[in-house]
Protein backbone atom coordinates (compact mmCIF):
# COMPACT_ATOMS: atom_id res chain seq x y z
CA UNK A 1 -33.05 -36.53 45.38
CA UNK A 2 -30.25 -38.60 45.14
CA UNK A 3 -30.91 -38.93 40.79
CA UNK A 4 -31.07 -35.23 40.80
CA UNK A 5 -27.61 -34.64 42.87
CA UNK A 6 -26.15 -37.62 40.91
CA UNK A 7 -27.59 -36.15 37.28
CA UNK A 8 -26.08 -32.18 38.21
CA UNK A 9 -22.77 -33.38 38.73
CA UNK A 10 -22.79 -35.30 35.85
CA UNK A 11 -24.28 -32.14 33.54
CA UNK A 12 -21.66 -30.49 35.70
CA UNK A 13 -18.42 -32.44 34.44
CA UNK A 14 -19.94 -32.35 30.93
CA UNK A 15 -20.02 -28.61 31.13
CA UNK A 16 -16.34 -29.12 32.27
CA UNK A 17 -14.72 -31.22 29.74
CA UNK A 18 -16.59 -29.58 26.90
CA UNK A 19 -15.05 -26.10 27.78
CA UNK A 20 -11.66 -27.67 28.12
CA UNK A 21 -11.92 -28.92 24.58
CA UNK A 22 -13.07 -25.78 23.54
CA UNK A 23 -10.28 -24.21 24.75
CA UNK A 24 -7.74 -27.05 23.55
CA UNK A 25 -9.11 -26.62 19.93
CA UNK A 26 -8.89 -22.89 20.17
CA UNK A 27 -5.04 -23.59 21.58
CA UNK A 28 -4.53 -25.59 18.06
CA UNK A 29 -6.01 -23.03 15.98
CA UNK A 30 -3.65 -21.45 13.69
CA UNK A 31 -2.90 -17.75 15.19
CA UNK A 32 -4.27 -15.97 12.10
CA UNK A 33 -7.48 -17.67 13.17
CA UNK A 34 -7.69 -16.89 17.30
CA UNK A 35 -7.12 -13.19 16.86
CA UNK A 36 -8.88 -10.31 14.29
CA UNK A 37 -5.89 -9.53 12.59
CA UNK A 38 -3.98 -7.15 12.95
CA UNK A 39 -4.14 -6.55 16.58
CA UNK A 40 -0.66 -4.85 16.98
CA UNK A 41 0.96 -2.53 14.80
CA UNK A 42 2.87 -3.75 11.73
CA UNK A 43 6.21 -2.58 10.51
CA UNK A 44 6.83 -1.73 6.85
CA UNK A 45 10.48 -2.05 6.02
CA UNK A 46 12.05 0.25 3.44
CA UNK A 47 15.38 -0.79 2.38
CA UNK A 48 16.45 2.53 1.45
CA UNK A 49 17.04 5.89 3.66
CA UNK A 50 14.48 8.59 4.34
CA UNK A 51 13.80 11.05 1.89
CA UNK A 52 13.82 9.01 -1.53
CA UNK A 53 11.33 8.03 -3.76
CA UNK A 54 10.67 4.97 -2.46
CA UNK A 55 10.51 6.22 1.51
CA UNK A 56 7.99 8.96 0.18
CA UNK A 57 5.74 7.01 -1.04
CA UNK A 58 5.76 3.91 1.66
CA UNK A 59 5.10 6.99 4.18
CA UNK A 60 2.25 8.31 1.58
CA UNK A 61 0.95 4.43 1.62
CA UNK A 62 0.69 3.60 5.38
CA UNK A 63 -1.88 5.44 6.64
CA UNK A 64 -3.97 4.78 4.27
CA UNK A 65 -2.57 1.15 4.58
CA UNK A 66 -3.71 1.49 8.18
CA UNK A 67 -7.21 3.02 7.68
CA UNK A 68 -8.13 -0.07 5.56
CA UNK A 69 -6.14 -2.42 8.38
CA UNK A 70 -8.70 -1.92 11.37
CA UNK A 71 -6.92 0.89 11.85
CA UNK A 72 -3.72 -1.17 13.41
CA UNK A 73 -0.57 1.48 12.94
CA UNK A 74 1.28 0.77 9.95
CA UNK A 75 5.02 2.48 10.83
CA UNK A 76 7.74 2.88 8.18
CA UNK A 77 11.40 1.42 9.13
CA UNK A 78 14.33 2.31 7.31
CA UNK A 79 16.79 -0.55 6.49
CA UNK A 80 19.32 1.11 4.19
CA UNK A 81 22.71 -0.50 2.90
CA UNK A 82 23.57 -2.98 0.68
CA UNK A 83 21.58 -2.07 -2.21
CA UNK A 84 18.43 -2.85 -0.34
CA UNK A 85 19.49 -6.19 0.42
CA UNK A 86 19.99 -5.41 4.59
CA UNK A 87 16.38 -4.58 4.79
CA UNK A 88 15.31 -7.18 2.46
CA UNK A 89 17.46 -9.79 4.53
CA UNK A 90 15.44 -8.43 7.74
CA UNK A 91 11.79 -9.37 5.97
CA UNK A 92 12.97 -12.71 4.76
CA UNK A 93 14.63 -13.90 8.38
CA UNK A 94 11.04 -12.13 10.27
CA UNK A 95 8.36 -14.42 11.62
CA UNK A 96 5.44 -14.69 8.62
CA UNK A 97 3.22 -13.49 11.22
CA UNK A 98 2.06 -10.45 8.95
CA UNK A 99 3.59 -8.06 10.99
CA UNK A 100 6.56 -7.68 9.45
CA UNK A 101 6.53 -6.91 5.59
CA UNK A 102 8.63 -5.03 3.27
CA UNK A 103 7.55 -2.12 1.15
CA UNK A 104 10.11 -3.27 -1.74
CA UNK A 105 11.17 -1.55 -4.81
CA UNK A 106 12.31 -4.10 -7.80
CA UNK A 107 16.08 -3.50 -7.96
CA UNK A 108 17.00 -5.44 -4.88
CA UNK A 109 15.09 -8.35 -6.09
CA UNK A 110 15.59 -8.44 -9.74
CA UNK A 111 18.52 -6.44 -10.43
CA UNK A 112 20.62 -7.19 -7.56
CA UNK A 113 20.81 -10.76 -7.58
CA UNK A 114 22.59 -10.97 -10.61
CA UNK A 115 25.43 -8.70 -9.46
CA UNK A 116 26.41 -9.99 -5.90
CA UNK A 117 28.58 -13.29 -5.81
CA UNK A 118 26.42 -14.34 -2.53
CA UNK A 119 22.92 -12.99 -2.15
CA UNK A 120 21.32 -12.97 1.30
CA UNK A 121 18.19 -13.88 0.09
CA UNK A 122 16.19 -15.99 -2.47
CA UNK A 123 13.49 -13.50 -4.32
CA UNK A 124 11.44 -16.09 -5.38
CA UNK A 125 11.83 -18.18 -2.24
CA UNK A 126 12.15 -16.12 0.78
CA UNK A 127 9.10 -14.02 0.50
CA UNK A 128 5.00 -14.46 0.26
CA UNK A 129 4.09 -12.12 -2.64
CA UNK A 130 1.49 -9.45 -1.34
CA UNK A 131 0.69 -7.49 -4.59
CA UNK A 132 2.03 -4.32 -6.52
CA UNK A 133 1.35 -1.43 -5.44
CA UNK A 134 2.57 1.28 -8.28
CA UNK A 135 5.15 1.13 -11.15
CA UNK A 136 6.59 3.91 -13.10
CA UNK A 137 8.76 4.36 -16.32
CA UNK A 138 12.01 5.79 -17.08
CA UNK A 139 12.46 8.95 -19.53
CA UNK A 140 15.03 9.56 -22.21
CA UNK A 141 16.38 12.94 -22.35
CA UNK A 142 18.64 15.20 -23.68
CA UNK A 143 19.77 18.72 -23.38
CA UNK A 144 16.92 21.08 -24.74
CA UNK A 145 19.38 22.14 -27.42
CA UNK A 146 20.57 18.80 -28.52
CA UNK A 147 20.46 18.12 -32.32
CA UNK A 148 18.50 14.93 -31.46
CA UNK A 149 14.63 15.71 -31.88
CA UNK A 150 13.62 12.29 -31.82
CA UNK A 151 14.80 8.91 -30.67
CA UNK A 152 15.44 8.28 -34.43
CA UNK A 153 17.54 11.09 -34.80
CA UNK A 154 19.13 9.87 -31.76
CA UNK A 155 19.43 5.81 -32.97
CA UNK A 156 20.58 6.96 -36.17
CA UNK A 157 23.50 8.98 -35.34
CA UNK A 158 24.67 6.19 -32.99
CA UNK A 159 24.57 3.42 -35.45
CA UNK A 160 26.99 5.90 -37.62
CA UNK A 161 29.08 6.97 -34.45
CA UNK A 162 30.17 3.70 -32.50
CA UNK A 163 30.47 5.58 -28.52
CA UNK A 164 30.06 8.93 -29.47
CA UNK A 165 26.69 9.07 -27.85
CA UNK A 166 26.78 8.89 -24.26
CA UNK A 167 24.45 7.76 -21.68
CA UNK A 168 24.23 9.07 -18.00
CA UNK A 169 23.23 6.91 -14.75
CA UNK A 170 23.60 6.75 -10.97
CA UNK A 171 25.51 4.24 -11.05
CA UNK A 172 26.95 0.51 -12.22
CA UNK A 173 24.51 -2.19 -12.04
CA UNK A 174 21.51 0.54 -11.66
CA UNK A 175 18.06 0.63 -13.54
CA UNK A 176 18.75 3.92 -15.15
CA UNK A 177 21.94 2.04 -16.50
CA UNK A 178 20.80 -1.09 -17.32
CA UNK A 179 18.08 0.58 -19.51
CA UNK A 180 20.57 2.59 -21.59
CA UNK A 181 22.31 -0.98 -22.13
CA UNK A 182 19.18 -2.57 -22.89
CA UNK A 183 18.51 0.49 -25.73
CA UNK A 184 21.84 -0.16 -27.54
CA UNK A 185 21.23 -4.35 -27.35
CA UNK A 186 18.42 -3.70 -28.78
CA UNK A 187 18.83 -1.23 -31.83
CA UNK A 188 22.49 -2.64 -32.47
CA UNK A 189 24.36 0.39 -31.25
CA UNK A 190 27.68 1.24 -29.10
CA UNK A 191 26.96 4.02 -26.42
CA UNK A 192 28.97 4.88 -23.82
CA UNK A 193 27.96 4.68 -20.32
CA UNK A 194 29.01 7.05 -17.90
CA UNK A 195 28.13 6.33 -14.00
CA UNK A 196 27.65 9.24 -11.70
CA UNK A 197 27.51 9.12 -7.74
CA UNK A 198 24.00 9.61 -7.56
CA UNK A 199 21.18 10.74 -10.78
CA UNK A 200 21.15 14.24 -10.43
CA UNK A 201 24.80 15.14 -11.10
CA UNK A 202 23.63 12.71 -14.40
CA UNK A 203 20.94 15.30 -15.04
CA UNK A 204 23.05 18.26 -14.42
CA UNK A 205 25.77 17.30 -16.95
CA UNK A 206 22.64 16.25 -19.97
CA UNK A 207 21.62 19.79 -19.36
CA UNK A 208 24.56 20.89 -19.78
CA UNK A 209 25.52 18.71 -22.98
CA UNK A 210 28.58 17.42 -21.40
CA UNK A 211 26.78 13.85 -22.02
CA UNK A 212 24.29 13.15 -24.38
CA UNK A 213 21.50 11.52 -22.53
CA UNK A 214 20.16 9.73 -19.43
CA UNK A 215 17.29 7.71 -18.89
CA UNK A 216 15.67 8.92 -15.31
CA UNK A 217 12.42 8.08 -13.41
CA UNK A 218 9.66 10.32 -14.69
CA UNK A 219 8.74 11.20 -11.09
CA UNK A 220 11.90 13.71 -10.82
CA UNK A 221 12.08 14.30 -14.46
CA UNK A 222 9.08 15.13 -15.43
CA UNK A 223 9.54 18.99 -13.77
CA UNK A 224 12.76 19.46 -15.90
CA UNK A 225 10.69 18.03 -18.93
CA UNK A 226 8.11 20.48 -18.12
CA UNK A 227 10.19 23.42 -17.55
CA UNK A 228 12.16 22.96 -21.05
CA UNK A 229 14.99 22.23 -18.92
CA UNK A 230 15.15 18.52 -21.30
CA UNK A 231 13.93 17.38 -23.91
CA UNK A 232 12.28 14.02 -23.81
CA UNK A 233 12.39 11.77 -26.67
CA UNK A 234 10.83 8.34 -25.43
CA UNK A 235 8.97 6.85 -22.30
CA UNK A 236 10.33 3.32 -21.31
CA UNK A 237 7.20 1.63 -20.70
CA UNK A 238 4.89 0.01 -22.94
CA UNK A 239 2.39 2.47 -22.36
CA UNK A 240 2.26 6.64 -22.22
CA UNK A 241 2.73 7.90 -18.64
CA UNK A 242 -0.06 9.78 -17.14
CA UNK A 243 2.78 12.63 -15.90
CA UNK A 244 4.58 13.45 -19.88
CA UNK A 245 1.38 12.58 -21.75
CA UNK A 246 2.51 14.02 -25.11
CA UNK A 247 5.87 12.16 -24.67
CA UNK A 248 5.69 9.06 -26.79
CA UNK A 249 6.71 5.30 -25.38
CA UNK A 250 10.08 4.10 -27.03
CA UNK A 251 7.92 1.34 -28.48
CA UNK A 252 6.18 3.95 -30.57
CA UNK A 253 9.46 5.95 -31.15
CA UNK A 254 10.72 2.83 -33.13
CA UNK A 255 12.11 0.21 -30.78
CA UNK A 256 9.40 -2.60 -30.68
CA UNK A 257 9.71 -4.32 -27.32
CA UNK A 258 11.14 -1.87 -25.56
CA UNK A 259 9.56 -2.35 -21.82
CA UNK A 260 10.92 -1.21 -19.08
CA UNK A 261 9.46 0.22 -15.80
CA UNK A 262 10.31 -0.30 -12.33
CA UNK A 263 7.80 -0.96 -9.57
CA UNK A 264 7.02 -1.19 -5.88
CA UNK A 265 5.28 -3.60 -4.05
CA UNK A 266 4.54 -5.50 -0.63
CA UNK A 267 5.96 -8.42 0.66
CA UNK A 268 5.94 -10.45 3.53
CA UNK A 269 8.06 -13.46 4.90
CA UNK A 270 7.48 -16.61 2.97
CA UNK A 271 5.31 -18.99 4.66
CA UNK A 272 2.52 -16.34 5.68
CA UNK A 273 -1.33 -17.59 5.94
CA UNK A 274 -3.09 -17.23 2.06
CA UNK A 275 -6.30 -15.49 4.34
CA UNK A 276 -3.58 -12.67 6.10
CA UNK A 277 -1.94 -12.50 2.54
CA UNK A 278 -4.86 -11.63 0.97
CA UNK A 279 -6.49 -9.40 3.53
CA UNK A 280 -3.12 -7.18 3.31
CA UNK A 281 -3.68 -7.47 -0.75
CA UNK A 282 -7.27 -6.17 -0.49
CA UNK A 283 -6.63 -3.45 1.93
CA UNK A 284 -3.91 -2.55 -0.61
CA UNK A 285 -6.77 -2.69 -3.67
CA UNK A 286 -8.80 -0.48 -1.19
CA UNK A 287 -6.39 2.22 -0.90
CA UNK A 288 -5.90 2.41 -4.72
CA UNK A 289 -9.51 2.72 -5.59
CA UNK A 290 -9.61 5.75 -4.60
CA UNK A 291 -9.26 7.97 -7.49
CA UNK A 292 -8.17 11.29 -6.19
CA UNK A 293 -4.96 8.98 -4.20
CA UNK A 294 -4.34 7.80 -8.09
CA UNK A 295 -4.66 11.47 -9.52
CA UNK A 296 -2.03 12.11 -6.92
CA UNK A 297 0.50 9.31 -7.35
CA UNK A 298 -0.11 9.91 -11.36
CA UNK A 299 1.41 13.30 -10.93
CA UNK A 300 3.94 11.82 -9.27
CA UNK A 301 4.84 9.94 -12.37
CA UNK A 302 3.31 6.49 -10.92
CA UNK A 303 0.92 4.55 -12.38
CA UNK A 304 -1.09 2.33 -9.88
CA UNK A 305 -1.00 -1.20 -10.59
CA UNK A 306 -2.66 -3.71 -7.96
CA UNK A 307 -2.24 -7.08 -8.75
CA UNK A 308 -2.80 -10.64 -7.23
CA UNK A 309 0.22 -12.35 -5.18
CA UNK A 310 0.63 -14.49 -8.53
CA UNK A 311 0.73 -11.17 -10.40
CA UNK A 312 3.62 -9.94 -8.42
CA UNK A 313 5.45 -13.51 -8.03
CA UNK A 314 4.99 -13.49 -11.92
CA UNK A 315 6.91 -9.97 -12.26
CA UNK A 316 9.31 -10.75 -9.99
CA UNK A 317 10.48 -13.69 -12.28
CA UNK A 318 9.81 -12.22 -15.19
CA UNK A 319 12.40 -8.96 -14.29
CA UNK A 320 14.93 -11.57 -12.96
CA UNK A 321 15.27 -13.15 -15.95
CA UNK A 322 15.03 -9.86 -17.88
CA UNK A 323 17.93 -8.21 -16.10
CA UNK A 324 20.15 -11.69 -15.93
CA UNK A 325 20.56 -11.88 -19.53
CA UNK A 326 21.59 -8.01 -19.94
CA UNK A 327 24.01 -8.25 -17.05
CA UNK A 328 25.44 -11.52 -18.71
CA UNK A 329 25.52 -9.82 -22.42
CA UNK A 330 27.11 -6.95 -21.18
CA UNK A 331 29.51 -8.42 -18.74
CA UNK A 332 28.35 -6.14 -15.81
CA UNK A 333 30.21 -6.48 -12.83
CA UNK A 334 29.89 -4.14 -10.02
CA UNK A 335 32.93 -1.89 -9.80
């Protein structure tokens, strides 16, 4: 009887001390590990204010971002100011817990950086690469009764006209701008930029020939290409976009190399767990195979582009270094 008592306490403290390693192993478990992820809802910074582009389509994005998320809430936070850097800033300084990422569009990270004396943030440093999510091209236009009919006609009367043909944007230092520099670098021509507060008093004065063209994102110009309102001469990606379909790239226009499009993406804190990273990437992959969500975002002028965390790290570099050298050539300084 004595054995028995003697063996159950033993089995007893066994019991014991197993379950308190148990639970001191689960302690030392990585968080990412102890709990399904995401068990709280996750905020999705957007460094601009509500009502652009890029708010539109990170509100279009989260619940759908959600759905594929064990349905955690996914809410949108607007971080405007700066040029996208405040919000940017936020994600980078966040815990890499996964619950903080940034729904980023490429100027603050590419474009940006090369115009501020002291950036906040390091884009290749400060952030774990989650994947693309769309990109989209700029449009050339002119005013439907410009004498230009091609981008030929266009190149041609610049390269006999040093600054007589002028070029529209929303502002020093932005995309629209720095793809209108990139044009004349490229095809050895003198225009003559013009910055507006803002792309649609741009647009207004190209329809109304007061300037001679603008390069715009094809999201908001596609209507005005539609309605005859422009006249499109040249797509700035490498490829047609799914929005203008009969509106050739500038590549085929006559300008080999010409590739330009911007892009949005997801992006985390650097130092976030490869297995969270990746679950957010295929949730995002999830969302995008859906073909009636891409018929949608193509009429919006996007093209959906998922990509790997590389993919987007890649990009990122690849823009940077892109943008650097036509800031540098140009001398652009913000004014």
């Amino acid at each position: 009887m004595t054995d028995s008592r003697a063996s159950d306490s033993l089995m007893s403290r066994r019991r014991v001390l197993g379950a308190g390693a148990a639970l001191l192993g689960a302690r030392a478990l990585p968080a990412v590990a102890q709990d399904t992820y995401p068990s709280r809802p996750i905020k999705l910074v957007v460094c601009y204010a509500p009502g652009g582009p890029v708010d539109t389509a990170a509100r279009q994005l989260a619940p759908l971002l959600s759905a594929k998320l064990n349905n955690a809430n996914v809410l949108v936070e607007n971080r405007p100011g700066g040029g996208g850097t405040i919000g940017a800033e936020a994600v980078a300084r966040s815990a890499p817990d996964g619950y903080t990422l940034m729904f980023a569009a490429s100027p603050p990270l590419t474009i940006t950086p090369h115009l501020l004396k002291r950036m906040p943030f390091d884009s290749l440093k400060d952030f774990s690469p989650i994947g693309l999510y769309v990109d989209y091209a700029n449009v050339l236009v002119v005013a439907p009764d410009s004498p230009f009919k091609t981008l030929a006609d266009l190149i041609a009367y610049a390269k006999a006209n040093p600054e007589k043909v002028s070029y529209g944007s929303a502002g020093v230092g932005g995309s629209n701008h720095l793809s209108g520099e990139l044009l004349a670098r490229m095809t050895g021509t003198k225009m003559l930029h013009i910055p507006y507060k803002g792309n649609a008093p741009a647009m207004t004065d190209v329809m109304g020939g007061k300037i001679t063209m603008m390069f715009d994102i094809t999201g908001t110009s596609a209507g005005y290409v539609q309605s005859g309102r422009v006249r499109a001469l040249g797509i700035s990606s490498a490829r047609r976009n799914a929005s203008l379909p009969d509106v050739p790239t500038i590549i085929e226009a006559g300008v080999p190399g010409f590739d330009v499009v911007g892009w949005f993406a997801l992006l985390g804190p650097a130092g976030m767990p490869r297995p969270m990273v990746d679950q957010i990437n295929g949730a995002v992959h999830a969302v995008l195979a859906d073909k009636a969500f891409e018929t949608k975002l193509n009429g919006q002028g996007y093209d959906v582009h998922p990509s790997s965390p590389e993919d987007l790290q890649a990009v990122i570099k690849r823009d940077l270094d892109m943008w650097g050298k036509v800031i540098r050539d140009a001398k652009i300084e913000i004014e």
